[in-house]
C-alpha atoms as a PDB file:
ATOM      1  CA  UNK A   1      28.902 -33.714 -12.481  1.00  0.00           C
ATOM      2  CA  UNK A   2      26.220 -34.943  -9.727  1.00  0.00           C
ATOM      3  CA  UNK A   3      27.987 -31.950  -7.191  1.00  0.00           C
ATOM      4  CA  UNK A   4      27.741 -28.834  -9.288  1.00  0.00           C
ATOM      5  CA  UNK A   5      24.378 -29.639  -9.949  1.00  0.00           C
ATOM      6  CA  UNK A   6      23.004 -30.046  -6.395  1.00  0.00           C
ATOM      7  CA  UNK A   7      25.294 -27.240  -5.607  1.00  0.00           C
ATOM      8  CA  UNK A   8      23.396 -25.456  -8.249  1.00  0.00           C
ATOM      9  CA  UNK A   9      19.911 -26.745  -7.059  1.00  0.00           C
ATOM     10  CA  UNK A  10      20.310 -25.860  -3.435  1.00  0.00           C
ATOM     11  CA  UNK A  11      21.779 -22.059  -4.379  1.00  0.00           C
ATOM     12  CA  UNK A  12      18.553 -22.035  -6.426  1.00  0.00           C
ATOM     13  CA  UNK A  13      15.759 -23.930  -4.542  1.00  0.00           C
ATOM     14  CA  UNK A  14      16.761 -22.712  -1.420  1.00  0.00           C
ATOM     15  CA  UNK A  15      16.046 -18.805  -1.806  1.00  0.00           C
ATOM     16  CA  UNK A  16      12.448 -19.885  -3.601  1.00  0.00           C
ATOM     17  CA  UNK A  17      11.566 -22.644  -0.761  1.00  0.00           C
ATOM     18  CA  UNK A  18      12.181 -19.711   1.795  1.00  0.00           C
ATOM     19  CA  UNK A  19      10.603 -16.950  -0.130  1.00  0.00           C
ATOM     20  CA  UNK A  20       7.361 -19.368  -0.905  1.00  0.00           C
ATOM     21  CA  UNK A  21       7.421 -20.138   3.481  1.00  0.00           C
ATOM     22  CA  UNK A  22       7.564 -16.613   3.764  1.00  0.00           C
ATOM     23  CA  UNK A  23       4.625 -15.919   1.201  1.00  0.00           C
ATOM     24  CA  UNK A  24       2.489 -17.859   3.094  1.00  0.00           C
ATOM     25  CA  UNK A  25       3.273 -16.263   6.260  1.00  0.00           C
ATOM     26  CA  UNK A  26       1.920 -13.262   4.736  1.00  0.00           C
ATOM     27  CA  UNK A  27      -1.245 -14.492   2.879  1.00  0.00           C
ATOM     28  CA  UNK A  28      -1.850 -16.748   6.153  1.00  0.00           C
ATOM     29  CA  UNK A  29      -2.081 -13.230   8.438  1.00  0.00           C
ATOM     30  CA  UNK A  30      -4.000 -11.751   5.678  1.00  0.00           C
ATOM     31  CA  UNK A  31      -6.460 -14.160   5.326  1.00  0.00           C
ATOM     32  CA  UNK A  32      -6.529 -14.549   9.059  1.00  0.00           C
ATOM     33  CA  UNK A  33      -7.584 -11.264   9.793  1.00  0.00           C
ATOM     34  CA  UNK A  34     -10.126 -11.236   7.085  1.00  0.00           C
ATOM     35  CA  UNK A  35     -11.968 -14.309   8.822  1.00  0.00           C
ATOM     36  CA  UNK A  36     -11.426 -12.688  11.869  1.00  0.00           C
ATOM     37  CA  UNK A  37     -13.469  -9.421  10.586  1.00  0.00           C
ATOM     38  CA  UNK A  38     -15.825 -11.596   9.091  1.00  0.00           C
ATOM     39  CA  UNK A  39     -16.975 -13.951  11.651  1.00  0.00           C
ATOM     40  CA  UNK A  40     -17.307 -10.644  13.950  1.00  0.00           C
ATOM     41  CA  UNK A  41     -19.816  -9.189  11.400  1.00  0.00           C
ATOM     42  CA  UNK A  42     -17.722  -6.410  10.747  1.00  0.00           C
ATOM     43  CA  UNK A  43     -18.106  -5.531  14.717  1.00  0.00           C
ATOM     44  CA  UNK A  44     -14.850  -4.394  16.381  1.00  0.00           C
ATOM     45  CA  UNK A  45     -14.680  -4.536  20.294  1.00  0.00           C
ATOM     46  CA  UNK A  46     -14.153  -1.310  21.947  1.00  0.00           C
ATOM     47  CA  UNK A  47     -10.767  -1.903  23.237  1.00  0.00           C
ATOM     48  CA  UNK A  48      -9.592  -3.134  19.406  1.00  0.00           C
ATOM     49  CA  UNK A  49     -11.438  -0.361  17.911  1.00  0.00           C
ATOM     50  CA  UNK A  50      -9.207   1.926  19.284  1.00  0.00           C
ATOM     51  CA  UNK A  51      -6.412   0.701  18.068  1.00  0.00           C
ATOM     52  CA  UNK A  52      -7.687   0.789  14.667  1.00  0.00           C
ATOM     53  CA  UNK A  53      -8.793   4.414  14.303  1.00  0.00           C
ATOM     54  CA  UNK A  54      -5.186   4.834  16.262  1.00  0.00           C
ATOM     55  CA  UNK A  55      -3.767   3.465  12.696  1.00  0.00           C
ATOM     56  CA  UNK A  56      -6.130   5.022  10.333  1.00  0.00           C
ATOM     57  CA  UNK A  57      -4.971   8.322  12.271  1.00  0.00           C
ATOM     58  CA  UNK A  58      -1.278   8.162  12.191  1.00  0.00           C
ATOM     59  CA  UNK A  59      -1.641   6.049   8.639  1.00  0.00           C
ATOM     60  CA  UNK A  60      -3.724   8.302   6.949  1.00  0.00           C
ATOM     61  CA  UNK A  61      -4.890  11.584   8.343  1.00  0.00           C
ATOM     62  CA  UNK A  62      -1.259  12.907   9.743  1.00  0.00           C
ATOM     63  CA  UNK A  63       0.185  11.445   6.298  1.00  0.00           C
ATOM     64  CA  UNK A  64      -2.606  13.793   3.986  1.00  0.00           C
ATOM     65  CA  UNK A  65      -0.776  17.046   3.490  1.00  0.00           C
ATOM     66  CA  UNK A  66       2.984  15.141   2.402  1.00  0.00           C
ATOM     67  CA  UNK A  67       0.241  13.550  -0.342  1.00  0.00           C
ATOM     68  CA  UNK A  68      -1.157  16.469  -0.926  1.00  0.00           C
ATOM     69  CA  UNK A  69       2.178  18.061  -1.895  1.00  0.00           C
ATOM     70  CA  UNK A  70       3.461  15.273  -3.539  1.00  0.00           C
ATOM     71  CA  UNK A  71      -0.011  15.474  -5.590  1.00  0.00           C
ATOM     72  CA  UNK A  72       0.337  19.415  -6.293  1.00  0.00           C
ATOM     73  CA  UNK A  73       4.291  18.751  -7.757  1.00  0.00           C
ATOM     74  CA  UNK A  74       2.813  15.696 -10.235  1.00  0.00           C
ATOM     75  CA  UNK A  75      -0.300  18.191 -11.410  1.00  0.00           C
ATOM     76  CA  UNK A  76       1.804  20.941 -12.327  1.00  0.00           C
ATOM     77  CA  UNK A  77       4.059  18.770 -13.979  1.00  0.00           C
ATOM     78  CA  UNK A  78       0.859  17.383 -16.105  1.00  0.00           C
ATOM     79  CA  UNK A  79      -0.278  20.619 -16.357  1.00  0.00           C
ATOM     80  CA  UNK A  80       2.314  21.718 -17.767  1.00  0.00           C
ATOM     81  CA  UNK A  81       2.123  18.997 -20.453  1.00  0.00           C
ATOM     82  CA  UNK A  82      -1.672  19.707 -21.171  1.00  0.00           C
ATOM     83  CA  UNK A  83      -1.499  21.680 -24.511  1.00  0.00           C
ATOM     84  CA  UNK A  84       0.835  19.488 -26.143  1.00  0.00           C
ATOM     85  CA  UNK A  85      -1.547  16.513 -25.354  1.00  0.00           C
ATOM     86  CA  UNK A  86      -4.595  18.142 -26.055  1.00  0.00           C
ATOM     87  CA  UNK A  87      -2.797  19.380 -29.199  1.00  0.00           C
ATOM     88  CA  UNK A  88      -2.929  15.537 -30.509  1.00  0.00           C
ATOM     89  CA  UNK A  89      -6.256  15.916 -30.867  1.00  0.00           C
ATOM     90  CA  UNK A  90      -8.651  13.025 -29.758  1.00  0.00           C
ATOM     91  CA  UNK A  91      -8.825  11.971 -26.084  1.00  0.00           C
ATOM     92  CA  UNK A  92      -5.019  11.431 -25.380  1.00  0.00           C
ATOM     93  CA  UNK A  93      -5.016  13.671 -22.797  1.00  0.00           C
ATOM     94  CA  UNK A  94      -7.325  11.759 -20.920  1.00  0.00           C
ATOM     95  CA  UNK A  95      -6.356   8.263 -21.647  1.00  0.00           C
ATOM     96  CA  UNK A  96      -2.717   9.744 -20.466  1.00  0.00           C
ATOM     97  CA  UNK A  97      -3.679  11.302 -17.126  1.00  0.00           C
ATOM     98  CA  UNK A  98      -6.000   7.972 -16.725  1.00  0.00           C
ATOM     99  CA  UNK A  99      -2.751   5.837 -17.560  1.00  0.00           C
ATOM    100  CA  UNK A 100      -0.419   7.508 -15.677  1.00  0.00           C
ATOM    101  CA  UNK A 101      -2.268   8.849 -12.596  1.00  0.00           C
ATOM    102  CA  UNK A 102      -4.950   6.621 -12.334  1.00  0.00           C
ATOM    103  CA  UNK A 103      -3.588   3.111 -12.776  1.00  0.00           C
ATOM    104  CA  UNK A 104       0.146   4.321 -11.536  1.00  0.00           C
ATOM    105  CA  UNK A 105       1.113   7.075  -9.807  1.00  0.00           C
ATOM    106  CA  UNK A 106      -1.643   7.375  -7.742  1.00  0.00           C
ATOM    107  CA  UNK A 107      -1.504   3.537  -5.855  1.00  0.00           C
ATOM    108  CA  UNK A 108       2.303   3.782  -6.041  1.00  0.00           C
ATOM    109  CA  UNK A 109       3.155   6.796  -4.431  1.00  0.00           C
ATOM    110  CA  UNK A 110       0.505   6.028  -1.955  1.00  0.00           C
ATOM    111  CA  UNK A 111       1.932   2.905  -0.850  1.00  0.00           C
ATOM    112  CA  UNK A 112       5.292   4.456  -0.637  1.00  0.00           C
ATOM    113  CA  UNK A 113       3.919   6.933   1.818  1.00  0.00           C
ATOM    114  CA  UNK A 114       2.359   4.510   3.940  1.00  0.00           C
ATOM    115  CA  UNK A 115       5.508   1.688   3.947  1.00  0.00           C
ATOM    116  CA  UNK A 116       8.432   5.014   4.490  1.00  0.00           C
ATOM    117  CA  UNK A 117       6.044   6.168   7.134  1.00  0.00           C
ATOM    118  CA  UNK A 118       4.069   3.521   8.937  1.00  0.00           C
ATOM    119  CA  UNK A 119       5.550   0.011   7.817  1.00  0.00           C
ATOM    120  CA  UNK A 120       8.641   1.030   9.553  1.00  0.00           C
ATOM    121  CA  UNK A 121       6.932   2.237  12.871  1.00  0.00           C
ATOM    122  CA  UNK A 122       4.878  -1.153  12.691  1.00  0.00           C
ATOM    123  CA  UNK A 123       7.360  -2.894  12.592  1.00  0.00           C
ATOM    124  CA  UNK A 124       9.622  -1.716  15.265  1.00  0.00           C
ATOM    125  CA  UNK A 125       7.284  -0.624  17.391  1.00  0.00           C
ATOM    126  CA  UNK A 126       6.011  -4.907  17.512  1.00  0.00           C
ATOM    127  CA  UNK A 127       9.699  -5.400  17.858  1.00  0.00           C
ATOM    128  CA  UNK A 128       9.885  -3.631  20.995  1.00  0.00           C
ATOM    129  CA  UNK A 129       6.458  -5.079  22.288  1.00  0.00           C
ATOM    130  CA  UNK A 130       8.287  -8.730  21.747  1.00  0.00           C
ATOM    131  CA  UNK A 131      11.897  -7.786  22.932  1.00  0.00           C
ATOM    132  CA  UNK A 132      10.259  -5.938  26.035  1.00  0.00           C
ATOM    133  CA  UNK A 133       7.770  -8.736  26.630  1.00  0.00           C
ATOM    134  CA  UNK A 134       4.577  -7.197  25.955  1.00  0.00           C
ATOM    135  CA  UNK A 135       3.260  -9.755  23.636  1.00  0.00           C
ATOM    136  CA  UNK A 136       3.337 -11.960  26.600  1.00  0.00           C
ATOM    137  CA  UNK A 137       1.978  -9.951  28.708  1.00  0.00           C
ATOM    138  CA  UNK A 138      -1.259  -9.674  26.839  1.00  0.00           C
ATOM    139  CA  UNK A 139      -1.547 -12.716  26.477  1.00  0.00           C
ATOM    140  CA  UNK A 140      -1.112 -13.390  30.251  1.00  0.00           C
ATOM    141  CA  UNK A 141      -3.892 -10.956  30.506  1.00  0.00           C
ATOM    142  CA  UNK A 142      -6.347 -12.589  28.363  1.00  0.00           C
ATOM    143  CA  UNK A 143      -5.777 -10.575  25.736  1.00  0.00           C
ATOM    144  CA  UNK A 144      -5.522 -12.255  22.144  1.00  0.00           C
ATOM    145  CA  UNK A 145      -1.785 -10.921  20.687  1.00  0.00           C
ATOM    146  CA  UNK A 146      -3.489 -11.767  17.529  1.00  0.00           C
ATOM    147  CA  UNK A 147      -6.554  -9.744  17.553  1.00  0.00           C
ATOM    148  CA  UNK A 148      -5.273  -6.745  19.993  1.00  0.00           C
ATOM    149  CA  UNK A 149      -2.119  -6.214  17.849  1.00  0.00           C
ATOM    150  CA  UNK A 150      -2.250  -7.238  14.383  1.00  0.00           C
ATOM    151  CA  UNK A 151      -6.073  -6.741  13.223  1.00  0.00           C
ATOM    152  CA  UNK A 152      -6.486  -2.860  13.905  1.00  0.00           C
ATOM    153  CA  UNK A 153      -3.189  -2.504  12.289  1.00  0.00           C
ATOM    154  CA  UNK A 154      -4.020  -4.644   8.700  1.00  0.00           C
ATOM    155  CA  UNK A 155      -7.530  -3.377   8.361  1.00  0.00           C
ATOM    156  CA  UNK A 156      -6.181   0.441   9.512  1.00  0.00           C
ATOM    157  CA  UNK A 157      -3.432   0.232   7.156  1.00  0.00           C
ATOM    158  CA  UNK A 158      -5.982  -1.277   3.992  1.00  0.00           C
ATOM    159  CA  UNK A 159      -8.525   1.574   4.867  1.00  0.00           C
ATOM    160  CA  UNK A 160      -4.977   4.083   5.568  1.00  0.00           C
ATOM    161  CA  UNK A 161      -3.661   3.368   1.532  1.00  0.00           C
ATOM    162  CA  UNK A 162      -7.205   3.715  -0.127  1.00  0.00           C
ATOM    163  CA  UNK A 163      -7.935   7.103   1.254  1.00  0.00           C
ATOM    164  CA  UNK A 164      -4.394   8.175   0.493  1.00  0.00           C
ATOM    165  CA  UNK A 165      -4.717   7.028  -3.030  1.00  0.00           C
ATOM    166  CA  UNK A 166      -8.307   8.877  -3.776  1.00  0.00           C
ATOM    167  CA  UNK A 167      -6.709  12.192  -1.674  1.00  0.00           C
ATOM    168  CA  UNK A 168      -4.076  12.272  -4.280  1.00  0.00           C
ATOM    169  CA  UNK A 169      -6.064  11.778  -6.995  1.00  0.00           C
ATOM    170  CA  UNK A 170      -8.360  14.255  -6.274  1.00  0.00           C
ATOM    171  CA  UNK A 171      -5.422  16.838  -5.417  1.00  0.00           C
ATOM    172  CA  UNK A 172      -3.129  15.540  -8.698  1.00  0.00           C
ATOM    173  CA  UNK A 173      -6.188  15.974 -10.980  1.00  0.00           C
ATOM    174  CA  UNK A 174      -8.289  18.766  -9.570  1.00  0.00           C
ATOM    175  CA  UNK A 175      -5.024  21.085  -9.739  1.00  0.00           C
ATOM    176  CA  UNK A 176      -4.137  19.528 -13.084  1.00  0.00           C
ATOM    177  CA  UNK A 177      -7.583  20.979 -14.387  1.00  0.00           C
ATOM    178  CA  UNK A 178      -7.308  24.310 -12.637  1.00  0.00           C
ATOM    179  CA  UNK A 179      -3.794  25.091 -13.628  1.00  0.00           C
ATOM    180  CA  UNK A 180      -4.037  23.676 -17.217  1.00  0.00           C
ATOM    181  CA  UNK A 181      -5.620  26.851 -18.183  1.00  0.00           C
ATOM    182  CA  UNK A 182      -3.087  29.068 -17.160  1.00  0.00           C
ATOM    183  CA  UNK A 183      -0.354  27.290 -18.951  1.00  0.00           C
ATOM    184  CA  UNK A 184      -2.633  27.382 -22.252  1.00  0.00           C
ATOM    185  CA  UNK A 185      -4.332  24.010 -21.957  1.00  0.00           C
ATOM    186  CA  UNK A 186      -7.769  23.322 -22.426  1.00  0.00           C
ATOM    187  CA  UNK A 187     -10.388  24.751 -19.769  1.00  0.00           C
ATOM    188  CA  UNK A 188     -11.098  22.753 -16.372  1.00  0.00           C
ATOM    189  CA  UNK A 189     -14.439  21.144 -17.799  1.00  0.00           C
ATOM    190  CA  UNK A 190     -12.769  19.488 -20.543  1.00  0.00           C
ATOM    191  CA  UNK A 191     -10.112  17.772 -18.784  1.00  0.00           C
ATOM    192  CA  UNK A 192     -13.033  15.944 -16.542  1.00  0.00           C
ATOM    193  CA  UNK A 193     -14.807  15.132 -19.712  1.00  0.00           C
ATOM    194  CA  UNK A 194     -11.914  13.847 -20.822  1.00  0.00           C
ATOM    195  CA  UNK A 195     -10.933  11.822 -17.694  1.00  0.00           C
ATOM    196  CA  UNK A 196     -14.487  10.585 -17.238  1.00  0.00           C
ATOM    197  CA  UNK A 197     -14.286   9.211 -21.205  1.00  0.00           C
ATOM    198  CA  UNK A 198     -11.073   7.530 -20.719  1.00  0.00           C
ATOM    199  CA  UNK A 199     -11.928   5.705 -17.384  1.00  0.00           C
ATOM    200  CA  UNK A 200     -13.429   1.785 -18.002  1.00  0.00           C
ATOM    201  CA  UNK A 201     -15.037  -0.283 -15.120  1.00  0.00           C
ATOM    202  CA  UNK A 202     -11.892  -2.038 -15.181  1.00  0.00           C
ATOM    203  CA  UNK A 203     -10.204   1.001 -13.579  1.00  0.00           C
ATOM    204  CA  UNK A 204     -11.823   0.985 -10.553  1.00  0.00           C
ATOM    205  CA  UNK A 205     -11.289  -2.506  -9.782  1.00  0.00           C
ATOM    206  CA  UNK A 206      -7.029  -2.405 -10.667  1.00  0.00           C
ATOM    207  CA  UNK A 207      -7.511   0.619  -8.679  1.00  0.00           C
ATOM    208  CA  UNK A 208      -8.855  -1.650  -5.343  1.00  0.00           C
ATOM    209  CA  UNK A 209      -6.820  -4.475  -6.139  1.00  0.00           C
ATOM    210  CA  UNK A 210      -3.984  -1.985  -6.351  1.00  0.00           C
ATOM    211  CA  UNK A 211      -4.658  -0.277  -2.609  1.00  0.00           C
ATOM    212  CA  UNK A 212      -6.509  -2.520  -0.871  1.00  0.00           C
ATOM    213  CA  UNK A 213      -4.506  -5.947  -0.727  1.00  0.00           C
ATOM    214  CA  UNK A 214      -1.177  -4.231  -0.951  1.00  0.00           C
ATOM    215  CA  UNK A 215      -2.534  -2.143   2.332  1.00  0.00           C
ATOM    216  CA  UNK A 216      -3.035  -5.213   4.346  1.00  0.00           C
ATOM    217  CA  UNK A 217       0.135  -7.062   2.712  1.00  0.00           C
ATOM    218  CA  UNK A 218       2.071  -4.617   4.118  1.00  0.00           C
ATOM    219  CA  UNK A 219       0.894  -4.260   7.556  1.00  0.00           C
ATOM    220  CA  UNK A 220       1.347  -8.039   7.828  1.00  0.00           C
ATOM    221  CA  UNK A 221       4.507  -7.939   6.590  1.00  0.00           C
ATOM    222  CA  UNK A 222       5.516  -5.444   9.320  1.00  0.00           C
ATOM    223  CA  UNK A 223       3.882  -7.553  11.766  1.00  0.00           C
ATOM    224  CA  UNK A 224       5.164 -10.228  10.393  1.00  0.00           C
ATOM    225  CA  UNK A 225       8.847  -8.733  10.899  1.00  0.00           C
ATOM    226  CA  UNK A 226       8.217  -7.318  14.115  1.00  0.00           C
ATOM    227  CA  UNK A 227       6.393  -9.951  16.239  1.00  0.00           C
ATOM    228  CA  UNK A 228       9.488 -12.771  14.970  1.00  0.00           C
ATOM    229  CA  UNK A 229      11.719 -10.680  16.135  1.00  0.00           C
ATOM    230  CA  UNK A 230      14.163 -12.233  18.509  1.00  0.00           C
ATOM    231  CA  UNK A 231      14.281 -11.442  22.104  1.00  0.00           C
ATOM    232  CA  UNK A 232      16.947  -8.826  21.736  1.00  0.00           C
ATOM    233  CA  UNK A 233      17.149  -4.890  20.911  1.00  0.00           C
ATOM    234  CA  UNK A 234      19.452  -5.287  18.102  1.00  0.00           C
ATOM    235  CA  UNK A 235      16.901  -6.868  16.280  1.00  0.00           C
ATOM    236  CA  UNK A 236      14.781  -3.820  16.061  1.00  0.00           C
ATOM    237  CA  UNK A 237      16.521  -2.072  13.344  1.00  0.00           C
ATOM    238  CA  UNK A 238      17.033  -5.182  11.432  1.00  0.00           C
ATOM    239  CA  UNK A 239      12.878  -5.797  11.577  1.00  0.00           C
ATOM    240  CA  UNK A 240      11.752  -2.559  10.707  1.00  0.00           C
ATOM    241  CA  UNK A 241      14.130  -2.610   7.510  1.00  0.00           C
ATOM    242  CA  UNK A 242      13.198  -5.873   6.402  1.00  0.00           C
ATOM    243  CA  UNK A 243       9.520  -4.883   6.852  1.00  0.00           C
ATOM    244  CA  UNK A 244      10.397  -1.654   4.150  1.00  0.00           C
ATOM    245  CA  UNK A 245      12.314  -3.891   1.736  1.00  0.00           C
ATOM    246  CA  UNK A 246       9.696  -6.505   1.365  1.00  0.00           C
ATOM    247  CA  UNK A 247       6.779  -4.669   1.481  1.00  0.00           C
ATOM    248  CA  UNK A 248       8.284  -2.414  -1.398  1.00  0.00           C
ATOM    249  CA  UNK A 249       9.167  -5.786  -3.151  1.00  0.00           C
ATOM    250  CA  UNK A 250       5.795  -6.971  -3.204  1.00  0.00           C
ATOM    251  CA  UNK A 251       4.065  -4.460  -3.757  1.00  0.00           C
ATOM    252  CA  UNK A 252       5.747  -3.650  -7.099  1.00  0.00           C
ATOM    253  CA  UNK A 253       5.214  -6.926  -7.581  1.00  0.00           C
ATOM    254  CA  UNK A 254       1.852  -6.940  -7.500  1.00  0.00           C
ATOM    255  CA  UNK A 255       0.900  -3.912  -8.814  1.00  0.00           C
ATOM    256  CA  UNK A 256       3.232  -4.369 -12.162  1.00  0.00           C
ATOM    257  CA  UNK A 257       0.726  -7.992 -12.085  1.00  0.00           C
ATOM    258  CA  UNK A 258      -2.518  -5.835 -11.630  1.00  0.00           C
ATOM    259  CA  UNK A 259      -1.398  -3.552 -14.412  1.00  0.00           C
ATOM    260  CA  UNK A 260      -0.221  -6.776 -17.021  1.00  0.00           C
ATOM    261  CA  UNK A 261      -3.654  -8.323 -16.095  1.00  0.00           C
ATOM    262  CA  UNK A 262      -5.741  -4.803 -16.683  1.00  0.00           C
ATOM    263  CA  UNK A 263      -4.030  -4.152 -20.188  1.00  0.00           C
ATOM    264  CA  UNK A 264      -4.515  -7.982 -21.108  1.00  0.00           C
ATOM    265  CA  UNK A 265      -8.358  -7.691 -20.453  1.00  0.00           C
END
């Protein structure tokens, strides 16, 4: 009886010890680069600051018009819902397009952008750096691994999700308005009023807590994956998927938490 039950144990506590070391990885590079940032005052030295506008570049600006498009296809989809919402009467409409794009879509599909396009590329581009020695070469150079490589890249990526989030909210519900008309909705004015009535204070802090911290999670998750990886090319592929599948795992995670914690406030 003693066997199956340690047998059962082990299967069990195993995975969860291992997950929990691995949580702490995370939070640990987090939290490092936030003291990091902090004890600088916010100032960035030249050769770092590069680096990070590097990120918020290929993060954010060269990912804006695949938002953009992504936001157009989810406004005329709204839009195309608009009179039967506004047909309810009241402020459904707006507590809907708060509901859905607001505390949602918006953070998801953002984060899904930046972990398809740039959590990969973290990742294996670290991977290299390691398997090709570059890490230590830095360091041989005086150059902190830590500050050169993964800072830019956590605080790019935070800075990366939260403009993608507000550039497809303003695309989703700025065409939602404008087209609602067309498809007999109610005029462009009204659907702001509406919006503007259904937001709380609450909003905009889910909405942070929802872009933010899964931002930086997910840049130290990919440079989490890539800088462990072993010294060996075949372990490229295996970081940079890793880095996808987690980072997509927690951020649903913490998002669906966000969202159970907003609607129980």
């Amino acid at each position: 009886m003693a066997r199956p039950v340690t047998t059962f144990l082990r299967a069990a506590g195993d995975p969860l010890v291992d997950l929990g070391g691995y949580l702490v990885g995370v939070a640990s590079i987090t939290g490092e680069v936030l003291l990091s940032v902090v004890g600088a005052g916010g100032r960035i030295r030249p050769v770092v600051r590069d680096v990070l506008w590097r990120q918020v570049y290929f993060t954010a600006v060269t990912a804006v018009p695949f938002t953009a498009l992504l936001a157009l296809l989810v406004a005329l989809a709204v839009a195309a819902q608009s009179p039967y919402s506004a047909a309810a009467g009241g402020n459904v409409l707006g507590t809907i397009l708060v509901a859905a794009l607001v505390r949602e879509l918006a953070p998801i599909t953002a984060a899904t952008i930046v972990i398809a396009r740039s959590g990969t590329a973290m990742a294996a581009e670290l991977a290299t750096m390691r398997v090709e020695g570059e890490v230590d070469a830095l360091a041989g150079m005086g150059i902190a691994p830590f500050e050169y490589l993964v800072v830019p890249r956590v605080v790019g990526t935070a800075v990366a999700l939260a403009s993608l989030t507000v550039v497809f909210l303003a695309v989703s519900l700025g065409a939602s308005a404008a087209l609602s008309p067309l498809l007999g909705g109610p005029p462009p004015g009204d659907i702001v009023d509406l919006v503007a009535n259904a937001l709380r204070p609450a909003d905009a802090a889910a909405l942070a807590a929802k872009t933010v911290i899964p931002g930086m999670a997910v840049a130290a998750v990919a440079c989490q994956e890539g800088l462990r990886a072993s010294r060996s090319t075949t372990q490229i592929p295996p970081a940079a998927t890793a880095a996808v599948v987690r980072s997509f795992s927690l951020v649903f995670v913490w998002n669906t938490a966000v969202t159970a914690l907003l609607y129980l406030t």
